[in-house]
N, C-alpha and C. Protein backbone atom coordinates (compact mmCIF):
# COMPACT_ATOMS: atom_id res chain seq x y z
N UNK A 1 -21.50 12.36 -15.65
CA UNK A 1 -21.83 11.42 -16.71
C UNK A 1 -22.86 12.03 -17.65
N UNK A 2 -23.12 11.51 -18.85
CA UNK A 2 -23.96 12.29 -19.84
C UNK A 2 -25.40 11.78 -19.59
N UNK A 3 -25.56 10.61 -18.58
CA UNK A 3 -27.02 10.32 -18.01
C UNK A 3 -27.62 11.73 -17.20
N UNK A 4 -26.55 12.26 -16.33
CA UNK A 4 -26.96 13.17 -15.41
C UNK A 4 -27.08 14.91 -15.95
N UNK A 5 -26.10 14.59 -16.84
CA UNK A 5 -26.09 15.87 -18.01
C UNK A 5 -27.70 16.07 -18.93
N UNK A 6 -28.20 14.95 -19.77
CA UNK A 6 -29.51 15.25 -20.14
C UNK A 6 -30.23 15.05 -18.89
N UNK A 7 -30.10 14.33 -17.76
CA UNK A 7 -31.14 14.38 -16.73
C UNK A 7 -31.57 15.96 -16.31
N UNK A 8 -30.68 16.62 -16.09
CA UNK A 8 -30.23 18.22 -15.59
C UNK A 8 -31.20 19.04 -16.37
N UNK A 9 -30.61 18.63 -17.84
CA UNK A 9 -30.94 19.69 -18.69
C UNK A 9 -32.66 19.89 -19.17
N UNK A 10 -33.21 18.36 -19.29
CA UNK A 10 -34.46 17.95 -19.35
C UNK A 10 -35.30 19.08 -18.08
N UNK A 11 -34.56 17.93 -16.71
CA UNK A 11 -34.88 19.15 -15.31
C UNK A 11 -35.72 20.14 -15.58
N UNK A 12 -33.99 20.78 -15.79
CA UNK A 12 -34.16 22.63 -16.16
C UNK A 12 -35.68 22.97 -17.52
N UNK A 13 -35.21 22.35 -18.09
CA UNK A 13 -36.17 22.78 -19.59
C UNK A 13 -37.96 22.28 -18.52
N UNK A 14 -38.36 21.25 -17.89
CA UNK A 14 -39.38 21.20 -17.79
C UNK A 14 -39.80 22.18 -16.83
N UNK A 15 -38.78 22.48 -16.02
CA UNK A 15 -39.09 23.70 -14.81
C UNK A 15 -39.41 24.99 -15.51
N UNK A 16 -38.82 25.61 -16.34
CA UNK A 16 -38.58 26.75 -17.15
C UNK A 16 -39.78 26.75 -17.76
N UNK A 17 -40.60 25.72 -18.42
CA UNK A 17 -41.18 25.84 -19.28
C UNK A 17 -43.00 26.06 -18.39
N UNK A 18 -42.85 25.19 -17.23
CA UNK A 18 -43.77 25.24 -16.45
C UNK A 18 -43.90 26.69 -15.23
N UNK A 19 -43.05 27.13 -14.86
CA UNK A 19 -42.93 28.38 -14.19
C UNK A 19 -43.46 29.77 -15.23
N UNK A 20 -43.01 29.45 -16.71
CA UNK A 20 -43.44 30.26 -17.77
C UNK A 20 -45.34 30.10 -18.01
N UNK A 21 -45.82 29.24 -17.79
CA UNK A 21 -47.07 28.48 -17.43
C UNK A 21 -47.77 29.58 -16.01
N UNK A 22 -47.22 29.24 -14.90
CA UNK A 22 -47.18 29.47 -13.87
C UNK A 22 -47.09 30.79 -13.51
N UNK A 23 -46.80 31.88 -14.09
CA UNK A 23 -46.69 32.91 -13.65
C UNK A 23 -48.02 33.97 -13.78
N UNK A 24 -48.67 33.13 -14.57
CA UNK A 24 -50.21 33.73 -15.84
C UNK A 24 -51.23 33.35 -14.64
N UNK A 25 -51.13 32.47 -13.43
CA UNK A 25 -51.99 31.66 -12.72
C UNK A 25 -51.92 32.65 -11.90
N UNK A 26 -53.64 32.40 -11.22
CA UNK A 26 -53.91 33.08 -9.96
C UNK A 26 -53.51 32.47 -8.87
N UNK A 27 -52.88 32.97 -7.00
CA UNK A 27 -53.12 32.55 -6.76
C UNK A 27 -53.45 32.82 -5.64
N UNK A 28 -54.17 32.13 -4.71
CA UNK A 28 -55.02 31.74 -3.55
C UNK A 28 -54.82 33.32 -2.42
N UNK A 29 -56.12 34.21 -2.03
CA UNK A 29 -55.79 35.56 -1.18
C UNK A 29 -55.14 35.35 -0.24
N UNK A 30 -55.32 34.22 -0.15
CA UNK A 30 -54.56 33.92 1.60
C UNK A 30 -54.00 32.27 1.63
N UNK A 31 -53.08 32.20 0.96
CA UNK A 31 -52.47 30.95 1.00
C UNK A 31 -52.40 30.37 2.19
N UNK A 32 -52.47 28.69 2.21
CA UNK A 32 -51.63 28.09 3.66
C UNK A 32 -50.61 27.46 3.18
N UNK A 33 -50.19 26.63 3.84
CA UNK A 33 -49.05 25.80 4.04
C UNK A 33 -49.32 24.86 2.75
N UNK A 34 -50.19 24.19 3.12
CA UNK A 34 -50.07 23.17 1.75
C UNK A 34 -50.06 23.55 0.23
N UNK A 35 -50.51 25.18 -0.11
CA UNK A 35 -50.37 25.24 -1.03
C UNK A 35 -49.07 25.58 -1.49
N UNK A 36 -48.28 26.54 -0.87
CA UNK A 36 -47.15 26.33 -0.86
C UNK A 36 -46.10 25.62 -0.63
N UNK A 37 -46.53 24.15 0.20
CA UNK A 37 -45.84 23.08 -0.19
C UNK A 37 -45.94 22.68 -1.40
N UNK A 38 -47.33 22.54 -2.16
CA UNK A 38 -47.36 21.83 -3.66
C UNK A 38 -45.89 22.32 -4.44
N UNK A 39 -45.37 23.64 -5.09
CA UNK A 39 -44.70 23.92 -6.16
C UNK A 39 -43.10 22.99 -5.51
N UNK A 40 -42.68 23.25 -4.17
CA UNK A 40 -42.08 22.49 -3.89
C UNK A 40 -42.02 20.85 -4.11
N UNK A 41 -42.79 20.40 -3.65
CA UNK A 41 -42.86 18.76 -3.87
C UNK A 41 -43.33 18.65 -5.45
N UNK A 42 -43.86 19.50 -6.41
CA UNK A 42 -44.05 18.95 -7.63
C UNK A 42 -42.39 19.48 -8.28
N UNK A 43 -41.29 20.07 -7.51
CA UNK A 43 -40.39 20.70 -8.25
C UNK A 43 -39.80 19.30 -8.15
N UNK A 44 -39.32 18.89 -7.12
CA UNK A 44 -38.59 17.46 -6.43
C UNK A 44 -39.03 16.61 -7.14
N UNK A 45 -40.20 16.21 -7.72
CA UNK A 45 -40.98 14.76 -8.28
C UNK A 45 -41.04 14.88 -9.78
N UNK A 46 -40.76 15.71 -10.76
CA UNK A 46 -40.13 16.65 -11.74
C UNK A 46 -38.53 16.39 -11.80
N UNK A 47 -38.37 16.10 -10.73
CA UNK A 47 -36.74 16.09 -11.09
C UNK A 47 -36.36 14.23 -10.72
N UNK A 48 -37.13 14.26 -9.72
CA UNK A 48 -37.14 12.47 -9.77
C UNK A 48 -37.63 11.49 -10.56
N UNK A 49 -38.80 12.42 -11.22
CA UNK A 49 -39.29 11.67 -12.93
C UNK A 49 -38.56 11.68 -13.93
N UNK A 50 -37.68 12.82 -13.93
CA UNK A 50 -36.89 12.96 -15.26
C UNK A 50 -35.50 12.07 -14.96
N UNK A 51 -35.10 12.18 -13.86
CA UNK A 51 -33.78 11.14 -13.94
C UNK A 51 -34.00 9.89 -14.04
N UNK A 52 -35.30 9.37 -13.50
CA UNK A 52 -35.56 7.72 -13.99
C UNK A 52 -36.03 7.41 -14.82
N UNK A 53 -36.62 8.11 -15.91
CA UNK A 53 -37.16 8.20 -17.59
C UNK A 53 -35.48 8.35 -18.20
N UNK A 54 -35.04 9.16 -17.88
CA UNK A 54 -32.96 9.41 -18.61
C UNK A 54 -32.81 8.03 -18.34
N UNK A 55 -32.44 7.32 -16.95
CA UNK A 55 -32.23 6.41 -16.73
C UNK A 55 -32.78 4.82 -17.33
N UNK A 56 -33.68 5.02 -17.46
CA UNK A 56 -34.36 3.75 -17.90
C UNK A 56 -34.38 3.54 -19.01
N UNK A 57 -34.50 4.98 -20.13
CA UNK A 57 -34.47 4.74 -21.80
C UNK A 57 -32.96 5.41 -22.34
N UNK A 58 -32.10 5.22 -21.25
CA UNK A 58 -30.61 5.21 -22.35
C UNK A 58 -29.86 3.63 -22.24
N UNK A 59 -30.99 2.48 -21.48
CA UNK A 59 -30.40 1.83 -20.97
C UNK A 59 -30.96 0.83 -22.21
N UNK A 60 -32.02 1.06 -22.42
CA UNK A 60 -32.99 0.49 -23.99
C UNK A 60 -32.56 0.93 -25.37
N UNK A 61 -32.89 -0.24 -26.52
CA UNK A 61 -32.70 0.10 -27.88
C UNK A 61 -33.13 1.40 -28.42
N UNK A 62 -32.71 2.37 -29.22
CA UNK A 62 -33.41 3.43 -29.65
C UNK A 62 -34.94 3.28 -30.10
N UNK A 63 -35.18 1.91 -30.72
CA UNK A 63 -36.21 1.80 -31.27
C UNK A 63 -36.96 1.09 -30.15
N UNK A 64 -36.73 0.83 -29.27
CA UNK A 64 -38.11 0.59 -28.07
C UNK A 64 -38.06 2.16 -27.09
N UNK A 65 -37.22 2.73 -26.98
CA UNK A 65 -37.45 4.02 -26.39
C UNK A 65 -38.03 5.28 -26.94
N UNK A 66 -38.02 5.00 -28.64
CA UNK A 66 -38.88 5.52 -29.66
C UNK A 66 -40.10 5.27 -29.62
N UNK A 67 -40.54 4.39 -29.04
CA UNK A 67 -41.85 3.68 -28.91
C UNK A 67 -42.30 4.44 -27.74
N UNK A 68 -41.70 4.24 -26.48
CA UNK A 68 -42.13 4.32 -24.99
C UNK A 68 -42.12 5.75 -24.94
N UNK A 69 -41.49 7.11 -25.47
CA UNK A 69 -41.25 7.90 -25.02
C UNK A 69 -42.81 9.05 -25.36
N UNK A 70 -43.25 8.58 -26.74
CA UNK A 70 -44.50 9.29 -26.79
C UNK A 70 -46.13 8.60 -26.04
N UNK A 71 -45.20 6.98 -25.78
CA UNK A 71 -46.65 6.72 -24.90
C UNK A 71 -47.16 7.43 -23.74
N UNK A 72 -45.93 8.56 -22.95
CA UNK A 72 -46.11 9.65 -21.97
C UNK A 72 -47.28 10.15 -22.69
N UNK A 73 -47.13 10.92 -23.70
CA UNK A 73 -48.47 11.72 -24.20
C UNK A 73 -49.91 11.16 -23.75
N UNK A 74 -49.64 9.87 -24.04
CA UNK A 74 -51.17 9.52 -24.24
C UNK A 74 -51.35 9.07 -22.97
N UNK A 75 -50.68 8.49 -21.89
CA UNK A 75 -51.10 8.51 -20.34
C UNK A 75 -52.00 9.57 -20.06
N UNK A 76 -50.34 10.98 -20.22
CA UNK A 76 -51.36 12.40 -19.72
C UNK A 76 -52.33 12.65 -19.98
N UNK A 77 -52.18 12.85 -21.40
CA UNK A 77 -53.97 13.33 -22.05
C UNK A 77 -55.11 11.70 -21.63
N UNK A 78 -54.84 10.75 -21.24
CA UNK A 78 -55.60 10.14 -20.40
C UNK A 78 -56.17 10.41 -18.90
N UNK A 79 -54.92 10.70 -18.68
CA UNK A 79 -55.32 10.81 -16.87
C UNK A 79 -55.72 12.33 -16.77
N UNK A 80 -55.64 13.01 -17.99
CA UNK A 80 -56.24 14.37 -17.82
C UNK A 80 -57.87 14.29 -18.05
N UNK A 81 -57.80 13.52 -18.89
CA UNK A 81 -59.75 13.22 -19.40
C UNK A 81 -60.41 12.72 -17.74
N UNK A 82 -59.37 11.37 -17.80
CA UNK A 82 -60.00 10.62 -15.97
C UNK A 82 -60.38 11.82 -14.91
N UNK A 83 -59.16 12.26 -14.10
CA UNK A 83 -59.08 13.15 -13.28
C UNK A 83 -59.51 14.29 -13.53
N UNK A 84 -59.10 15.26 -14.32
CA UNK A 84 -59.80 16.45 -14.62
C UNK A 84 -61.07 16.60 -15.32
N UNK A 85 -61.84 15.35 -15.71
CA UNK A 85 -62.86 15.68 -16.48
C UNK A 85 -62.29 16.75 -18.00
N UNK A 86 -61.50 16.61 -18.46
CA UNK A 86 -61.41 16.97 -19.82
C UNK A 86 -62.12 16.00 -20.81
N UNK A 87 -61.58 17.00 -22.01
CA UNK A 87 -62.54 15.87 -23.30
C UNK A 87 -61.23 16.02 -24.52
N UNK A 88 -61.45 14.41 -25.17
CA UNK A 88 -60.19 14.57 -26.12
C UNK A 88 -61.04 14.60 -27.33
N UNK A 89 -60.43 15.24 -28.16
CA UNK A 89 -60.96 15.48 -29.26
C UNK A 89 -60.64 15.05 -30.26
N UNK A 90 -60.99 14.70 -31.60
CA UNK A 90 -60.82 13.70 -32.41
C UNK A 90 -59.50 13.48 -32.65
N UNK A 91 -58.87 14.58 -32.79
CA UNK A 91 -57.26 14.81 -33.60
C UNK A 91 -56.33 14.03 -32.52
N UNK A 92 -56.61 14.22 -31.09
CA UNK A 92 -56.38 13.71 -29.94
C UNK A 92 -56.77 12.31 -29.97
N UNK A 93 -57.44 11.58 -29.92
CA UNK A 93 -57.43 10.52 -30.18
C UNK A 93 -56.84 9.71 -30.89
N UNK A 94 -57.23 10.09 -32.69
CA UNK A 94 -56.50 9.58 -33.61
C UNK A 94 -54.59 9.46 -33.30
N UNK A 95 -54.14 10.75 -33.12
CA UNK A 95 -52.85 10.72 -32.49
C UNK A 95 -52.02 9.56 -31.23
N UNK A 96 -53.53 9.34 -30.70
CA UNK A 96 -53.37 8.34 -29.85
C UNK A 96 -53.06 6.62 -30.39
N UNK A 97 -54.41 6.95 -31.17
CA UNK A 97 -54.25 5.52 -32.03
C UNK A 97 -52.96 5.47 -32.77
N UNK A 98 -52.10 6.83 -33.20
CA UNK A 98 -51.20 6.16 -34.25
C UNK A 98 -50.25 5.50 -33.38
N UNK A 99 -49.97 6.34 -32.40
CA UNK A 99 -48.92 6.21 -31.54
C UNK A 99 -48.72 4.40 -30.87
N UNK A 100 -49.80 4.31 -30.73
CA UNK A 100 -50.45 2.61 -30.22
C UNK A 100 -49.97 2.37 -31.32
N UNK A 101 -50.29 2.49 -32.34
CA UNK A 101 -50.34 1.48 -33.94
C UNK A 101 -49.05 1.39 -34.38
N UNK A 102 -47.60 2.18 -34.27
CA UNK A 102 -46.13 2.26 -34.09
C UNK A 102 -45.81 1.44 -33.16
N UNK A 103 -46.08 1.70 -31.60
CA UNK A 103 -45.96 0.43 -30.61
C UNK A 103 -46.23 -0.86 -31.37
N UNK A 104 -47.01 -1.21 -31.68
CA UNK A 104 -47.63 -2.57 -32.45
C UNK A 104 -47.13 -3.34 -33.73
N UNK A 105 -46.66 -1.88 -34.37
CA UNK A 105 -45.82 -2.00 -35.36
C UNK A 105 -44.19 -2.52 -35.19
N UNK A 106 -43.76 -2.10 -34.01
CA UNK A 106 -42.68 -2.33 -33.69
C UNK A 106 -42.25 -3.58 -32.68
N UNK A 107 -43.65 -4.15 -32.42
CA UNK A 107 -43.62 -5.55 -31.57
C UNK A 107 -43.64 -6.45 -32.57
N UNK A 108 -44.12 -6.11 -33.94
CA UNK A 108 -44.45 -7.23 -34.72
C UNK A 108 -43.19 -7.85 -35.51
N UNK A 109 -42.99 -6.18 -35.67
CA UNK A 109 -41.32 -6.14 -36.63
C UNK A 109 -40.30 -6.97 -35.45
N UNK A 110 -40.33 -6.55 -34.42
CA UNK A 110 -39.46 -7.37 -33.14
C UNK A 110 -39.65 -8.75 -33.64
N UNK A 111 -40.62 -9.19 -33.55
CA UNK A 111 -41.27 -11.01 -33.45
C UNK A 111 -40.69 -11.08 -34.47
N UNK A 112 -40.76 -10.91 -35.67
CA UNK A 112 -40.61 -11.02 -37.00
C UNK A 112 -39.09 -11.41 -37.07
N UNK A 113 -38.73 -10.33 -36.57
CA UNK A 113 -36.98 -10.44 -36.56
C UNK A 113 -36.26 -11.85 -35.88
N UNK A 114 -36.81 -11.47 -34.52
CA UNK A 114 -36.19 -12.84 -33.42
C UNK A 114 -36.44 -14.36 -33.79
């Protein structure tokens, strides 16, 4: 089916793009077990994120999955500030706000319509 076709291809493209990431990284003199479990279980949960994101926004209007698909951005660069102690920077933010301000834009235009 063409759900499982972009599911695949997404897959592939986020693996590819992160192993290209991944190869520049140090790692550990003497690995154990768990660290070499991580690339495994983040390969599996990578592939179980991307088929239920395919799944969930081919099942929605273009224009609410237009909405939902860049709110990913602003989670990450959230839970990257939370958890990692990063810092967002203005351009980062603002980007944030527009992205919210399209969401908002597009609930209103919804109401408006119905």
């Amino acid at each position: 089916s063409s759900d499982l076709i972009r599911a695949v291809a997404i897959w592939w493209g986020c693996a590819i793009i992160a192993l290209a990431f991944a190869v520049n990284e140090a790692w550990p003199a003497a690995p154990h077990w768990p660290v070499l479990f991580l690339p495994l279980f983040a390969w599996f949960w990578v592939g179980f994120a991307t088929a239920s994101t395919i799944y969930g926004v081919s099942r929605l209007p273009i224009r609410i999955s237009a909405v939902i698909m860049p709110i990913e951005v602003i989670v990450g660069a959230v839970s990257a500030w939370i958890w990692a102690n990063q810092s967002m920077s203005f351009i980062e933010i603002a980007g944030a706000a527009l992205i919210l301000s399209a969401s908002l834009v597009q609930l209103i235009r919804q109401k408006a319509g119905a």
